[in-house]
C-alpha atoms as a PDB file:
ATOM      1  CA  UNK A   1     236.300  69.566  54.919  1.00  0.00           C
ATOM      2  CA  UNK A   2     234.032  69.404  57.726  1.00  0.00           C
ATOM      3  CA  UNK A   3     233.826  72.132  60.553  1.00  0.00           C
ATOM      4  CA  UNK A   4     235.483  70.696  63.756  1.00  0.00           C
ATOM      5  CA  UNK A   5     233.369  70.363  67.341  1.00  0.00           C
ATOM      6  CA  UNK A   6     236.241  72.332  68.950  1.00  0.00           C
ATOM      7  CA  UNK A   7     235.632  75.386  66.162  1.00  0.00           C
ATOM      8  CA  UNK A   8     231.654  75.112  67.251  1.00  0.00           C
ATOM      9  CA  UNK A   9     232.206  75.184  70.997  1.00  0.00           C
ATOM     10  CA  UNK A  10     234.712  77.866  70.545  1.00  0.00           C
ATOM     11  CA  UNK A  11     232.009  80.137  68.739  1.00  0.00           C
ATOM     12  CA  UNK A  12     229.656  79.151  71.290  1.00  0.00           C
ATOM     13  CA  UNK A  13     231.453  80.418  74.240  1.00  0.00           C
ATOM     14  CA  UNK A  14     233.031  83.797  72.554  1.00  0.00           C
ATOM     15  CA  UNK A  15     229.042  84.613  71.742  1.00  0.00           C
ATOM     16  CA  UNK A  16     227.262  83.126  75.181  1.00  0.00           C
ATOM     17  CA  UNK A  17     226.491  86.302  76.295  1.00  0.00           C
ATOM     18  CA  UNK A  18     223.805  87.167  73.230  1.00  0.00           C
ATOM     19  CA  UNK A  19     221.016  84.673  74.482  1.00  0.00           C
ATOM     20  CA  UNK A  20     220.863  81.176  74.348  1.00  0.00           C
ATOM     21  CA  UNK A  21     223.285  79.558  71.608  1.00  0.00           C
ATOM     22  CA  UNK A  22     223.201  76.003  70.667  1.00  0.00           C
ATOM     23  CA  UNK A  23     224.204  74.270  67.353  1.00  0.00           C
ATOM     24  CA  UNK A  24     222.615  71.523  65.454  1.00  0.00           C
ATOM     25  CA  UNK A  25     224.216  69.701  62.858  1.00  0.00           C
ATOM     26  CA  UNK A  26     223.079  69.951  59.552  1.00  0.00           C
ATOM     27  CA  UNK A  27     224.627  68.021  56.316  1.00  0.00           C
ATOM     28  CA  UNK A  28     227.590  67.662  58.116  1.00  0.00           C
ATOM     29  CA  UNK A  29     228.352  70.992  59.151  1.00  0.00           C
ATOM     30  CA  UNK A  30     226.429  73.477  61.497  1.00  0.00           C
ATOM     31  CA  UNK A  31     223.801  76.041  62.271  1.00  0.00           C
ATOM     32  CA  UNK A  32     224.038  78.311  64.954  1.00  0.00           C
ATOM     33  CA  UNK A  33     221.438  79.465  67.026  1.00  0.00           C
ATOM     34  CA  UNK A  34     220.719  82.198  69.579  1.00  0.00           C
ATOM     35  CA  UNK A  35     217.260  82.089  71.210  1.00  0.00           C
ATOM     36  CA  UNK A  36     215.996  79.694  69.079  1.00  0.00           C
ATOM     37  CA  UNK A  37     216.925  81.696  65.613  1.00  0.00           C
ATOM     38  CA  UNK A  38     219.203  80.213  63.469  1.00  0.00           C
ATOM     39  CA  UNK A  39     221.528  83.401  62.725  1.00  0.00           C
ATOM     40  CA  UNK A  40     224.764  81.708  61.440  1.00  0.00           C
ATOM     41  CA  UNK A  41     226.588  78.998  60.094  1.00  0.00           C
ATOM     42  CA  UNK A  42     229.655  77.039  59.947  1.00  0.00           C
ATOM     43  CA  UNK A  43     231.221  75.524  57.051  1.00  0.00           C
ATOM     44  CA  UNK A  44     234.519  74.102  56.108  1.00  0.00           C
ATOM     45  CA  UNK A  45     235.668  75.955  59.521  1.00  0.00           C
ATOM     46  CA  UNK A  46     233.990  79.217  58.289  1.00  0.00           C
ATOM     47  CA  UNK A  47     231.769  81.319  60.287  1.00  0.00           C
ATOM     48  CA  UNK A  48     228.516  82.787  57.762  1.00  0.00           C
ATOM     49  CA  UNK A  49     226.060  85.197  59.572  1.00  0.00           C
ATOM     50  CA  UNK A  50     223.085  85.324  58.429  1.00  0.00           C
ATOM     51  CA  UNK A  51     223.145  89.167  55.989  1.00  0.00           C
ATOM     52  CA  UNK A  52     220.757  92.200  57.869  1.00  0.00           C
ATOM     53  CA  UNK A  53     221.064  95.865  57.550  1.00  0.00           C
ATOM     54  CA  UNK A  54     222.317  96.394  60.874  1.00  0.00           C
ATOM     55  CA  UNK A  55     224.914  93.263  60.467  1.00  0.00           C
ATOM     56  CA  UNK A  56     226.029  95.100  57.698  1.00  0.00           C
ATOM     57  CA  UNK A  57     226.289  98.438  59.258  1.00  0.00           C
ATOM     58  CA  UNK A  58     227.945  97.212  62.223  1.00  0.00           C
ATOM     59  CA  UNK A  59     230.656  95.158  60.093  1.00  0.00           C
ATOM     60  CA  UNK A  60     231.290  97.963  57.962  1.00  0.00           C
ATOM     61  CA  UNK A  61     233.501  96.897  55.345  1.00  0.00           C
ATOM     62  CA  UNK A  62     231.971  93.380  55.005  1.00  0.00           C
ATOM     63  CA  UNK A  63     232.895  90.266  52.732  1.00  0.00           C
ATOM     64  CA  UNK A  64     229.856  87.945  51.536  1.00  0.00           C
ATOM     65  CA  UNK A  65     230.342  84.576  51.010  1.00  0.00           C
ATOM     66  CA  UNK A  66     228.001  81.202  50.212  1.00  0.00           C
ATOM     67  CA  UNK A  67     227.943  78.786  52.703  1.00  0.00           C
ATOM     68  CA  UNK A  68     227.423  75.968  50.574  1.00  0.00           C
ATOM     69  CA  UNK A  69     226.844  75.689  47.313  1.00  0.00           C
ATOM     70  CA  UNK A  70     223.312  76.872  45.779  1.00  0.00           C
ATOM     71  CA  UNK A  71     223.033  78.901  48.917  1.00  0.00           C
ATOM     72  CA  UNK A  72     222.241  82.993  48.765  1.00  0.00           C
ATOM     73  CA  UNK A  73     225.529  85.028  50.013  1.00  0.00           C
ATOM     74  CA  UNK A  74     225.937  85.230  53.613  1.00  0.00           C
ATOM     75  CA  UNK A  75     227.999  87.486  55.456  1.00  0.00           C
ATOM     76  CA  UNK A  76     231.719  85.617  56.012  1.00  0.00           C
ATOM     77  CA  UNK A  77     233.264  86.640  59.448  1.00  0.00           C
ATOM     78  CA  UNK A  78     237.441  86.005  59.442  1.00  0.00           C
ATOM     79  CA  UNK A  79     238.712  83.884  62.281  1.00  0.00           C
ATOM     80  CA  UNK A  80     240.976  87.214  63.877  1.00  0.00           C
ATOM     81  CA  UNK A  81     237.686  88.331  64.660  1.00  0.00           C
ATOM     82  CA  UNK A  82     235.998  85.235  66.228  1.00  0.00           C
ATOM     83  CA  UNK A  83     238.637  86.516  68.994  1.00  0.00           C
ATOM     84  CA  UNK A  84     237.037  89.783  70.129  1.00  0.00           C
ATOM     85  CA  UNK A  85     234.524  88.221  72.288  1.00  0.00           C
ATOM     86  CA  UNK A  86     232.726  91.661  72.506  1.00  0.00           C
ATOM     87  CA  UNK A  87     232.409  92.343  68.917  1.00  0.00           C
ATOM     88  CA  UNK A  88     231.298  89.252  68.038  1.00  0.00           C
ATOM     89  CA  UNK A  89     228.922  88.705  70.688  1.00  0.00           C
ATOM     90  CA  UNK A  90     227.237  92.017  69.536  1.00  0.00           C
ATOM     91  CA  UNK A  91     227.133  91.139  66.202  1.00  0.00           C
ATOM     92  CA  UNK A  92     225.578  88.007  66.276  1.00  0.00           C
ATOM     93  CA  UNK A  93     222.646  89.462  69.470  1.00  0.00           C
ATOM     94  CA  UNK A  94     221.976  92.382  66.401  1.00  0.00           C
ATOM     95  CA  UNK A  95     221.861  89.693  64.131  1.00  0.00           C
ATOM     96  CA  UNK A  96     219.018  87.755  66.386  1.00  0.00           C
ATOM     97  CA  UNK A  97     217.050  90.885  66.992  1.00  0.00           C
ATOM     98  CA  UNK A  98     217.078  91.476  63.385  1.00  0.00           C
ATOM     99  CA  UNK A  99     215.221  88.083  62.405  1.00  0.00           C
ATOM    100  CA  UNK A 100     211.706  87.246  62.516  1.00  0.00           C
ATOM    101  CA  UNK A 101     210.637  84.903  65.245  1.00  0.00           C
ATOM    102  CA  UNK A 102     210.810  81.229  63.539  1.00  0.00           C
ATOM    103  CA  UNK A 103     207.569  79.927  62.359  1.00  0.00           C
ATOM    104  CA  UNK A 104     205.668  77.715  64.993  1.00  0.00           C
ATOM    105  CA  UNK A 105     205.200  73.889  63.592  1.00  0.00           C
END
């Protein structure tokens, strides 16, 4: 089942205050950006940060999941917490900071 647009721009605006986010579809479901890294995605109405250290540590007790299938385990946020606009805003501005800069084409 395929992530709805309403699910997307819900993310969105709970995390707008960690940079610039924007989605992009991608084989029917979505990535999730923030200042131009992709740092999540959303599948079958499931949010999937991208795993770091710090994601990790901040989460605490996390779950992994895969994304999609053949994909390496990603860190699987449940939807009570898309609702603390705080903690997930942090999480996913950590998240950004954590990545490399994306390769220039």
């Amino acid at each position: 089942m395929a992530s709805s647009k309403s699910t997307i721009d819900y993310i969105l605006e709970q995390t707008s205050g960690a940079g610039i986010m924007t989605a992009k579809k991608m084989f029917g479901e979505y990535g999730l950006y923030c200042d131009g890294k992709i740092v999540a995605f959303v599948c079958d109405g499931q949010l999937f940060i991208k795993p770091s250290q710090v994601a990790k540590d901040f989460i605490g007790d996390y779950q992994e999941a895969m994304p999609y299938p053949g994909a390496k385990p990603y860190l699987l946020i449940q939807g009570e917490c898309w609702e603390d606009h705080e903690w997930l805003t942090h999480l996913i501005k950590i998240t950004a900071e954590a990545l490399p800069s994306p390769k220039k084409k």
